[in-house]
N, C-alpha and C. Protein backbone atom coordinates (compact mmCIF):
# COMPACT_ATOMS: atom_id res chain seq x y z
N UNK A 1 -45.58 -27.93 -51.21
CA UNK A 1 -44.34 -27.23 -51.36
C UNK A 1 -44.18 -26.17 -50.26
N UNK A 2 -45.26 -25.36 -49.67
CA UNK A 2 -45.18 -24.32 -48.94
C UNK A 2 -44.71 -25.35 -47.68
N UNK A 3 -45.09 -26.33 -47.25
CA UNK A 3 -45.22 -27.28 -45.77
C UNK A 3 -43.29 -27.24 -46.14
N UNK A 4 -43.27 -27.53 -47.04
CA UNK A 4 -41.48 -28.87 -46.83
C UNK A 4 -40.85 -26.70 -47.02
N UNK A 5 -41.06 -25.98 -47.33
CA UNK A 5 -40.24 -24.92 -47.03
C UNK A 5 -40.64 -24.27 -45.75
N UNK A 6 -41.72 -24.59 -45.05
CA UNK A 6 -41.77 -23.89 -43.40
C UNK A 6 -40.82 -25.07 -42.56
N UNK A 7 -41.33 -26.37 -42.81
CA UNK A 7 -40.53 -27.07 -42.44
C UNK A 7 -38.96 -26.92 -42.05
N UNK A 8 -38.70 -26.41 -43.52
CA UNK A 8 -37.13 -26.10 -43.66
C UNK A 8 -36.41 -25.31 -42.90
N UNK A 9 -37.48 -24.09 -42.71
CA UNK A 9 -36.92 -22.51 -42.27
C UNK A 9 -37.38 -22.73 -40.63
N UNK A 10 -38.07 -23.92 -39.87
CA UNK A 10 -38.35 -23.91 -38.82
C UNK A 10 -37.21 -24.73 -38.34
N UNK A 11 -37.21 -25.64 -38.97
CA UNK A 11 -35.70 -26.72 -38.41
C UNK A 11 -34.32 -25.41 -38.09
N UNK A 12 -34.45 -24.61 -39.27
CA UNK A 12 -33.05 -23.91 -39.74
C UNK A 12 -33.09 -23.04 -38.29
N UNK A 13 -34.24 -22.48 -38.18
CA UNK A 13 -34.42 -21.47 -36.91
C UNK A 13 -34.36 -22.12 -35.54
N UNK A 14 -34.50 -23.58 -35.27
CA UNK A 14 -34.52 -23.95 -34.21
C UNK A 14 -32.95 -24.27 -33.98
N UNK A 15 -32.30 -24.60 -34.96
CA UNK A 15 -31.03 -24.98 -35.29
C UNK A 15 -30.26 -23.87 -34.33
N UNK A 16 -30.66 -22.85 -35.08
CA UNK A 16 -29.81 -21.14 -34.93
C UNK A 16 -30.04 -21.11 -33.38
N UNK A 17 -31.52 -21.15 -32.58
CA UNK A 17 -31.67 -20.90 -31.60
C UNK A 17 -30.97 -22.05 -30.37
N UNK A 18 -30.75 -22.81 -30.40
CA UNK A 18 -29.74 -23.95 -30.11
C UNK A 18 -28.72 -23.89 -29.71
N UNK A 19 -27.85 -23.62 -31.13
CA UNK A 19 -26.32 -22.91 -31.28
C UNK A 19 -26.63 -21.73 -30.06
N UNK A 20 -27.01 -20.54 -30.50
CA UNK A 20 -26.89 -19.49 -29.77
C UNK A 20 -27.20 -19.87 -28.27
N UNK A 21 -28.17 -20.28 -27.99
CA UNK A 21 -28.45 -20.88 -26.40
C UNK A 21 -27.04 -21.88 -25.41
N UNK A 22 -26.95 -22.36 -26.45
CA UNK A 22 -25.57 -23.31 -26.29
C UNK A 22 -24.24 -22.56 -26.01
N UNK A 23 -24.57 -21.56 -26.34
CA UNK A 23 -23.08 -20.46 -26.60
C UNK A 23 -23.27 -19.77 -25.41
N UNK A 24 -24.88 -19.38 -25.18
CA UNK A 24 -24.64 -18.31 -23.88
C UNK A 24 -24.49 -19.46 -22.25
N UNK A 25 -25.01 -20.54 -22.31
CA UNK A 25 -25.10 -21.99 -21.42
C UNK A 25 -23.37 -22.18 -20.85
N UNK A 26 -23.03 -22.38 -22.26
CA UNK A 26 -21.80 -23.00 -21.87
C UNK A 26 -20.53 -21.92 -21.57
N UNK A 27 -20.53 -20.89 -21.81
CA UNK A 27 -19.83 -19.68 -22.40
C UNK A 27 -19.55 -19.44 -20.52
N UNK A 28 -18.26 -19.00 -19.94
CA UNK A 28 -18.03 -19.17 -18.60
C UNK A 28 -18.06 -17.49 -18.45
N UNK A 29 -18.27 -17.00 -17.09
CA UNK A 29 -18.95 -15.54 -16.92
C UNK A 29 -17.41 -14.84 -16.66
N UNK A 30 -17.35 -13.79 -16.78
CA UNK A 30 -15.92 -13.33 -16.44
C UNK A 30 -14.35 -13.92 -17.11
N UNK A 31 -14.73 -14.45 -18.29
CA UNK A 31 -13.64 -14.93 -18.61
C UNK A 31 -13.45 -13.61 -20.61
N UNK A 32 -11.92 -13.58 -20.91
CA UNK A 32 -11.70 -13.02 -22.18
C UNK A 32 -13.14 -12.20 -22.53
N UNK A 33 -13.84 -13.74 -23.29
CA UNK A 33 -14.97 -13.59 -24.08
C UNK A 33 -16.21 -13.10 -23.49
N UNK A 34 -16.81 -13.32 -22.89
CA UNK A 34 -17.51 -12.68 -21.75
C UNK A 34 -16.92 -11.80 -20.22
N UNK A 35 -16.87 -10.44 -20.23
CA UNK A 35 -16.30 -9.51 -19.68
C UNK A 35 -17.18 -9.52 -18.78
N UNK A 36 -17.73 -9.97 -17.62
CA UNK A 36 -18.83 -9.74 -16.42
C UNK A 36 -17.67 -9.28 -15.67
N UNK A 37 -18.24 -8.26 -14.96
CA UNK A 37 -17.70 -7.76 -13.20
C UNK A 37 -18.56 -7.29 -12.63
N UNK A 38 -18.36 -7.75 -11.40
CA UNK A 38 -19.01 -8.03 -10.44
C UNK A 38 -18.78 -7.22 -8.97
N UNK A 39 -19.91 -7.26 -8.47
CA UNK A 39 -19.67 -6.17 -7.32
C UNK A 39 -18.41 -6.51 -6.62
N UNK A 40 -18.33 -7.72 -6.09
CA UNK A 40 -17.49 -8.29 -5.53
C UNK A 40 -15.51 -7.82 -5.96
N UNK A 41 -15.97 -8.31 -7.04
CA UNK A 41 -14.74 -7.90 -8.01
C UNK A 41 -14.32 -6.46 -7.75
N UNK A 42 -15.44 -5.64 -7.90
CA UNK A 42 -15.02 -3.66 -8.17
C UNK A 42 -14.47 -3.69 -6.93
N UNK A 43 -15.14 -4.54 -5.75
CA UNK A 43 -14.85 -3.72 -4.38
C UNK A 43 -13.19 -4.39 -4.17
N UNK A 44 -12.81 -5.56 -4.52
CA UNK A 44 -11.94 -5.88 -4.33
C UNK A 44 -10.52 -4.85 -4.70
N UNK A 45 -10.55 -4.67 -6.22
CA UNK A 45 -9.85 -3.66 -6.98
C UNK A 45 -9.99 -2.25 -6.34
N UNK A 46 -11.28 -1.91 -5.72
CA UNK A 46 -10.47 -0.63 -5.05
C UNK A 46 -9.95 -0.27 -3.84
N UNK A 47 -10.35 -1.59 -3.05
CA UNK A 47 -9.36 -1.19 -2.42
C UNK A 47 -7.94 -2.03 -2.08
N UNK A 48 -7.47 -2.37 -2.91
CA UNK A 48 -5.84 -2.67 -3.37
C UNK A 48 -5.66 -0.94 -4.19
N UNK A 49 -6.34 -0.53 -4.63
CA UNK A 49 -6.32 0.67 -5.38
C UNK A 49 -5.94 1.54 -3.91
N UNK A 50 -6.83 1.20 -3.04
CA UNK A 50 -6.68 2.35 -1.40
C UNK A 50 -5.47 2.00 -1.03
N UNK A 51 -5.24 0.71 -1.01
CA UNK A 51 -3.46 0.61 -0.29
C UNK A 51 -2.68 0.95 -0.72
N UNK A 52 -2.81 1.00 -2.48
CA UNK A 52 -1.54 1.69 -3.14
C UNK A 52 -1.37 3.13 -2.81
N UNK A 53 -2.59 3.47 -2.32
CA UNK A 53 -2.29 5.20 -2.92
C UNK A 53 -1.71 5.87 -0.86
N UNK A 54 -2.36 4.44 -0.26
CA UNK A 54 -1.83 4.93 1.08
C UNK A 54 -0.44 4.71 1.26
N UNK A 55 -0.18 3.28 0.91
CA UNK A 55 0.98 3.53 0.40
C UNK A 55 2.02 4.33 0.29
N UNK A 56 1.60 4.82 -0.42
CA UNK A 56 2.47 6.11 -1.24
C UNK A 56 2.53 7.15 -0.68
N UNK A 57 1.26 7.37 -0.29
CA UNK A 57 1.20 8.93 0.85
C UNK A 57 1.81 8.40 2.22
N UNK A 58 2.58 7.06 2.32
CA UNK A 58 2.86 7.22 4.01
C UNK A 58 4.52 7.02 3.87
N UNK A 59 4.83 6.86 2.42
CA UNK A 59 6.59 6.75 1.87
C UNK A 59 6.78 7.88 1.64
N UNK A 60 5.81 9.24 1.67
CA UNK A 60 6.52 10.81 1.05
C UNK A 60 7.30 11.07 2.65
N UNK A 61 8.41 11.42 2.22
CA UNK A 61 9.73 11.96 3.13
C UNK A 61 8.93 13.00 3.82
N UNK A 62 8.40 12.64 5.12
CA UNK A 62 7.94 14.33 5.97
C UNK A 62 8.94 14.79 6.89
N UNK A 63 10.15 14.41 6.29
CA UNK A 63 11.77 15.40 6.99
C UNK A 63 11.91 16.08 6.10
N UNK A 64 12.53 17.34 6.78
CA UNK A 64 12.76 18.77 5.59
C UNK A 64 11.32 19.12 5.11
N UNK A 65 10.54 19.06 5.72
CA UNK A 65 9.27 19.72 5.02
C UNK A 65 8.18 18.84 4.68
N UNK A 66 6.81 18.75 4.98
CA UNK A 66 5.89 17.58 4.20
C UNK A 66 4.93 18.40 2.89
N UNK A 67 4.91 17.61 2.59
CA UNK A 67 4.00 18.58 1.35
C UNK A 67 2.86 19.13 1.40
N UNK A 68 2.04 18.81 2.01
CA UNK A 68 0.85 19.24 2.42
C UNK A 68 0.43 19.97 3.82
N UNK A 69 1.50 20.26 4.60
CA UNK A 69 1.22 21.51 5.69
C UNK A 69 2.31 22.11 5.83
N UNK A 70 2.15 23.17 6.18
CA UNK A 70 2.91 24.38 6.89
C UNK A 70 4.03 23.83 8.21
N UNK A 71 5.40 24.21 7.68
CA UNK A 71 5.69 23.65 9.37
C UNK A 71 6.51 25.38 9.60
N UNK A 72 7.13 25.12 10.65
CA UNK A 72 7.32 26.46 11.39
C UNK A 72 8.99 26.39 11.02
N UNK A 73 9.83 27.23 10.55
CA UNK A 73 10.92 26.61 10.36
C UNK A 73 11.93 28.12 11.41
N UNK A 74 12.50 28.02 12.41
CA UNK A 74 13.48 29.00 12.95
C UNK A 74 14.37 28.94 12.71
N UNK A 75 15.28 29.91 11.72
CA UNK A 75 16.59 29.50 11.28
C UNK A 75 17.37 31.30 11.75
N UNK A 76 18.71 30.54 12.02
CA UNK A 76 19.77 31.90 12.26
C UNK A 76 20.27 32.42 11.71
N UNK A 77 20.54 33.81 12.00
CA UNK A 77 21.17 35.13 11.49
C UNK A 77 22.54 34.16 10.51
N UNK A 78 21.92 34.06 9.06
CA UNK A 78 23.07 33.73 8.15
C UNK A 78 23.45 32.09 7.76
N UNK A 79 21.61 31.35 8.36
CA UNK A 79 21.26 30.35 7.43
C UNK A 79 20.54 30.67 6.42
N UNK A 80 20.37 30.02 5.69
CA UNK A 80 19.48 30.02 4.42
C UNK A 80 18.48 28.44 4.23
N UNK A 81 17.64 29.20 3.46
CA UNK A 81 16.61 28.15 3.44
C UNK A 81 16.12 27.87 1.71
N UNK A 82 16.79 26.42 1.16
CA UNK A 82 16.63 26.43 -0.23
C UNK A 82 15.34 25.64 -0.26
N UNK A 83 14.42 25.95 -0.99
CA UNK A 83 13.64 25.55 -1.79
C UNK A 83 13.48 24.58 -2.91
N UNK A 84 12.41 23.33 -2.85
CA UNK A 84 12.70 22.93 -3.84
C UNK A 84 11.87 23.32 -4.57
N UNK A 85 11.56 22.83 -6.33
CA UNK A 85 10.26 23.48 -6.73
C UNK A 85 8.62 23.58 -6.30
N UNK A 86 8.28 24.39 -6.01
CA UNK A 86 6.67 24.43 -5.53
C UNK A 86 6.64 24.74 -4.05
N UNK A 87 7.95 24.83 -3.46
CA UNK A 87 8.04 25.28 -1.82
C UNK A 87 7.83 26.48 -1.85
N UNK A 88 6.76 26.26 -0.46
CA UNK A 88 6.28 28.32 -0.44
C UNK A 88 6.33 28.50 0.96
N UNK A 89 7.01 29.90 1.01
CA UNK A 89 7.66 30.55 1.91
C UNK A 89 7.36 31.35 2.09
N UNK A 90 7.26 31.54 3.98
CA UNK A 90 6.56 32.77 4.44
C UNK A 90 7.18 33.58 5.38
N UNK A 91 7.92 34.77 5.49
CA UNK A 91 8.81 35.29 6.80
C UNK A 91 7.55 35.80 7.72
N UNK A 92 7.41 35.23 8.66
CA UNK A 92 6.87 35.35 9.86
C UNK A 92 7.47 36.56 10.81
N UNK A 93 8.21 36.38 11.03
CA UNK A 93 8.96 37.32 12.26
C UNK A 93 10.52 37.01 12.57
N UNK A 94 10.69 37.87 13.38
CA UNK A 94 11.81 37.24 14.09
C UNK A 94 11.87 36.38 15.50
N UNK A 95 13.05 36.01 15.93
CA UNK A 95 12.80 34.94 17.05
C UNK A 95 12.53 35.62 18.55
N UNK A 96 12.35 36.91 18.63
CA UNK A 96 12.21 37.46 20.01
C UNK A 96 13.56 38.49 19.72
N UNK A 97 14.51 38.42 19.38
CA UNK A 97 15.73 39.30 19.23
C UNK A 97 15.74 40.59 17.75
N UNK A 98 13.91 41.14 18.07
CA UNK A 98 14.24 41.87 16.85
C UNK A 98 13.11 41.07 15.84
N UNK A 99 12.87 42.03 14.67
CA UNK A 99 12.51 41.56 13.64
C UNK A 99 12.85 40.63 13.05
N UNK A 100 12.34 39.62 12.31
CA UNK A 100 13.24 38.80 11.66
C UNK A 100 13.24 39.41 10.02
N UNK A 101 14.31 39.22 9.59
CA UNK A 101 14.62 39.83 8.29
C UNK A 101 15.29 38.86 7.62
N UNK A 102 14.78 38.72 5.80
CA UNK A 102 16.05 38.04 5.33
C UNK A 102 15.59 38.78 3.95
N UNK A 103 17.09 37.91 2.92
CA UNK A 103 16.91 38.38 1.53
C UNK A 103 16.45 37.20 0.89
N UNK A 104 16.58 37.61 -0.58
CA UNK A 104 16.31 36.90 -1.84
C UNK A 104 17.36 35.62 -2.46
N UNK A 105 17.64 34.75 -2.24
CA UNK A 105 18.52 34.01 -3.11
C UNK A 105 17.77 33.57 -4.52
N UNK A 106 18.75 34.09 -5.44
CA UNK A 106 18.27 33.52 -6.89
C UNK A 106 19.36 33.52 -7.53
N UNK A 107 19.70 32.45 -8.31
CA UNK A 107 21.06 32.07 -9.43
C UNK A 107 20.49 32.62 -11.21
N UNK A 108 21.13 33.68 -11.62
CA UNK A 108 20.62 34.50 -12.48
C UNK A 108 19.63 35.62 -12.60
N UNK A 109 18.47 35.90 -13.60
CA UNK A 109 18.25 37.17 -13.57
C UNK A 109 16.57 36.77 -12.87
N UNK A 110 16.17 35.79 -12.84
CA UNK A 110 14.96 35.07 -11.75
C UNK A 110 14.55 35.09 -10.59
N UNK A 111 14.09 35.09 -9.62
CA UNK A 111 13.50 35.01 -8.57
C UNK A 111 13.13 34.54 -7.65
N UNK A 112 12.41 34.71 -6.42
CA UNK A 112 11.04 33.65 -5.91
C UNK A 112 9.72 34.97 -6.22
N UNK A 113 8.66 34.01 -6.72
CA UNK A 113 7.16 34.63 -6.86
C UNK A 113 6.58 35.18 -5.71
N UNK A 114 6.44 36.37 -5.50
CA UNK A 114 5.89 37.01 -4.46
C UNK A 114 3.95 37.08 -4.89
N UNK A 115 3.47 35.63 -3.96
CA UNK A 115 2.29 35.86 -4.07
C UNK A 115 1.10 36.83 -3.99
N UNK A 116 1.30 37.81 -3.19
CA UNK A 116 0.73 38.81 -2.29
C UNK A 116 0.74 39.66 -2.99
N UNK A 117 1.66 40.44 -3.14
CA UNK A 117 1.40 41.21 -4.41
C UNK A 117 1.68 40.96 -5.86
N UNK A 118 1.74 39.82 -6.84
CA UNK A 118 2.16 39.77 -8.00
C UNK A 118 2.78 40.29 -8.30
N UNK A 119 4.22 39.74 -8.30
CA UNK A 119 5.75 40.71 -8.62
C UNK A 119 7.04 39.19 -8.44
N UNK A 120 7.41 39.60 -8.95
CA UNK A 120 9.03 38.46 -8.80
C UNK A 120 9.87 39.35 -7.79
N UNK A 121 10.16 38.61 -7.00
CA UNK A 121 11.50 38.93 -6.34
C UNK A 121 13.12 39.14 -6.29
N UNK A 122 13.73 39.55 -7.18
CA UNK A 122 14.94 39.71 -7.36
C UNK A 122 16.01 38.90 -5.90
N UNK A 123 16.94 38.69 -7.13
CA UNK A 123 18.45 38.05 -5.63
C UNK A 123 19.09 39.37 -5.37
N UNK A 124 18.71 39.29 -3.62
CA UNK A 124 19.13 39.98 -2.78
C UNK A 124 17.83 41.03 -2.41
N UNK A 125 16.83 41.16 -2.93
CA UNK A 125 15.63 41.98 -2.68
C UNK A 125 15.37 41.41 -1.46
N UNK A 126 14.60 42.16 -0.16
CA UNK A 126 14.25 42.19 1.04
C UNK A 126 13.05 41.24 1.25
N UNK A 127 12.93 40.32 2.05
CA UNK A 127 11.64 39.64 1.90
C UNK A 127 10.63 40.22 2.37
N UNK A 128 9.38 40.70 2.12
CA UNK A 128 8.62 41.13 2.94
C UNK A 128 7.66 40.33 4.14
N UNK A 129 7.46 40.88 5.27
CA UNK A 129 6.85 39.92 6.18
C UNK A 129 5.46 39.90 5.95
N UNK A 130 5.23 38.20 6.21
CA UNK A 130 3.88 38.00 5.78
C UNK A 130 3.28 37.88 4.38
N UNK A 131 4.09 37.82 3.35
CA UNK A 131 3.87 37.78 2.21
C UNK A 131 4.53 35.98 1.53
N UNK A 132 3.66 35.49 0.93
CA UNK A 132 3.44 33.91 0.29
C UNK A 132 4.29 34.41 -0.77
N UNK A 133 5.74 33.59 -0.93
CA UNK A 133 6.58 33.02 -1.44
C UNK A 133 6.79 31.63 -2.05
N UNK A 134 6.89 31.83 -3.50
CA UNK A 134 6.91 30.63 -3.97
C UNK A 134 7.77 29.98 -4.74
N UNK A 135 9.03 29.09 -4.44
CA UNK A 135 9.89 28.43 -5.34
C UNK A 135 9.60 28.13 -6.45
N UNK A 136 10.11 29.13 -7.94
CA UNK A 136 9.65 28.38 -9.00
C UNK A 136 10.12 26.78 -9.65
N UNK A 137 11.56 26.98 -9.55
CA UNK A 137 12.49 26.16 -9.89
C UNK A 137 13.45 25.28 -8.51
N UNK A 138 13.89 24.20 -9.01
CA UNK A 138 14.65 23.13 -8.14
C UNK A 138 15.61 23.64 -8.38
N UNK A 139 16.38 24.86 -8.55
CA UNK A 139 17.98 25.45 -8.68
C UNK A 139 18.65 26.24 -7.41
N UNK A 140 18.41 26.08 -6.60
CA UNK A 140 19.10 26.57 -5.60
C UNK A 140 18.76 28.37 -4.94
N UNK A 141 17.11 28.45 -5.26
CA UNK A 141 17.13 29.52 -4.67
C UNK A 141 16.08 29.19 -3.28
N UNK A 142 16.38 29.99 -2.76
CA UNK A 142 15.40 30.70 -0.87
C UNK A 142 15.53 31.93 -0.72
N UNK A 143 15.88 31.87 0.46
CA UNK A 143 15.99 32.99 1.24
C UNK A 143 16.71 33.03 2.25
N UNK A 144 18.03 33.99 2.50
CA UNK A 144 18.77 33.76 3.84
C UNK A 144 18.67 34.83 4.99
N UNK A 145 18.37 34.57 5.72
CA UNK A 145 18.27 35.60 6.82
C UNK A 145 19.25 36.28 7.86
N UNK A 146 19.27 37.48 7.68
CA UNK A 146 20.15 38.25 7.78
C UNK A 146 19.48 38.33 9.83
N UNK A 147 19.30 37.87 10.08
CA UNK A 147 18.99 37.42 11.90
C UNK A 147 18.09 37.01 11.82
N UNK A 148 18.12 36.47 13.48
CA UNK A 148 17.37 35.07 13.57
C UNK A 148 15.69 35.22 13.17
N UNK A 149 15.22 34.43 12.43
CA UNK A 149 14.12 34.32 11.51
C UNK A 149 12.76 33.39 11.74
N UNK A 150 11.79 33.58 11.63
CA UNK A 150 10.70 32.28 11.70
C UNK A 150 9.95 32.51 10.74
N UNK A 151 9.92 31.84 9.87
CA UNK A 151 9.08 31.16 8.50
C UNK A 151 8.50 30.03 8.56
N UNK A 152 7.52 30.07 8.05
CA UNK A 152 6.78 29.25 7.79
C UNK A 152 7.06 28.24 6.32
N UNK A 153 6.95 27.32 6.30
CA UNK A 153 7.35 26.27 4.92
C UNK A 153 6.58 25.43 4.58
N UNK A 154 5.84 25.59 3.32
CA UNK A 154 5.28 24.07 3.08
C UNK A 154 6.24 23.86 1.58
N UNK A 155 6.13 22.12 1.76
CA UNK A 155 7.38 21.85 0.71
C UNK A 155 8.23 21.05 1.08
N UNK A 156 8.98 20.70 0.62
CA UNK A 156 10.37 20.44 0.41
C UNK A 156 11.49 21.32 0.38
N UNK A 157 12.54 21.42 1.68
CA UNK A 157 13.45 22.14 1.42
C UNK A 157 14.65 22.01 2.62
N UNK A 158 16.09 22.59 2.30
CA UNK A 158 17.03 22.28 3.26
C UNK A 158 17.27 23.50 3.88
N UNK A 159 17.66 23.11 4.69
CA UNK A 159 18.54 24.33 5.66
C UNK A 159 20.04 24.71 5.60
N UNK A 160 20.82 25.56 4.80
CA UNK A 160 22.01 25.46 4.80
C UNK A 160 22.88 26.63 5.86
């Protein structure tokens, strides 16, 4: 009786081991059920991942401002320079004719962020030179200069 029940439980186990062998044999690598990736694979995906993102960084508009550097912007006695949000602004000087000077544009009781010293800037407050200016909002504020001006801009922004 002990023989015909090892018997039993050895067939049953070779059975099991079979099936399962059979499953990992036939079972295809990288597919649903089996998730393999492969070096090959990662390297492929990143870089389609690199073209997208170059991509993208070579479609950002670098007219009116690029986002990531400083450009030099010279504007005249009674242009203005709007900001979009996150544009930061710096009065440099004037163009050789004098200091350059301008004011505050802001639509309501808001500002631009005067980095330098932590303070908001009121519309029509004096810009100070050399002090990091920062567009909070996409609403139509800058700074217009009351003669000819050189600022510095990183950002997005127009010249009106």
């Amino acid at each position: 009786m002990f023989r015909n029940k090892f018997k039993r439980v050895t067939v049953f186990m070779v059975l099991i081991f079979l099936m399962l062998g059979s499953i990992v044999v036939f079972s295809e690598p990288g597919s649903e059920k089996d998730p393999l990736v492969s070096l090959s694979y990662l390297e492929k995906r990143i870089n389609q991942l690199k073209e997208y993102i170059d991509e993208k960084l070579s479609n950002i508009d670098g007219s009116n401002g690029s986002p990531s550097d400083f450009e030099v912007v010279e504007i005249l006695a009674g242009q203005s320079i709007i900001g979009k949000e996150g544009t930061e602004i710096i009065l440099r000087g004037g163009t050789g004719n004098g200091p350059g000077k301008a004011k505050i544009i802001a639509l309501g009781k808001d500002g631009l962020s005067d980095l330098t010293v932590g303070k908001d800037l009121k519309k029509d407050e004096e810009v100070p030179l050399n002090h990091l200016l920062i567009v909070p909002r996409d609403d139509g504020r800058g700074v217009y200069a009351l003669n000819d001006s050189v600022f510095l801009v990183k950002g997005r922004y127009e010249i009106r």
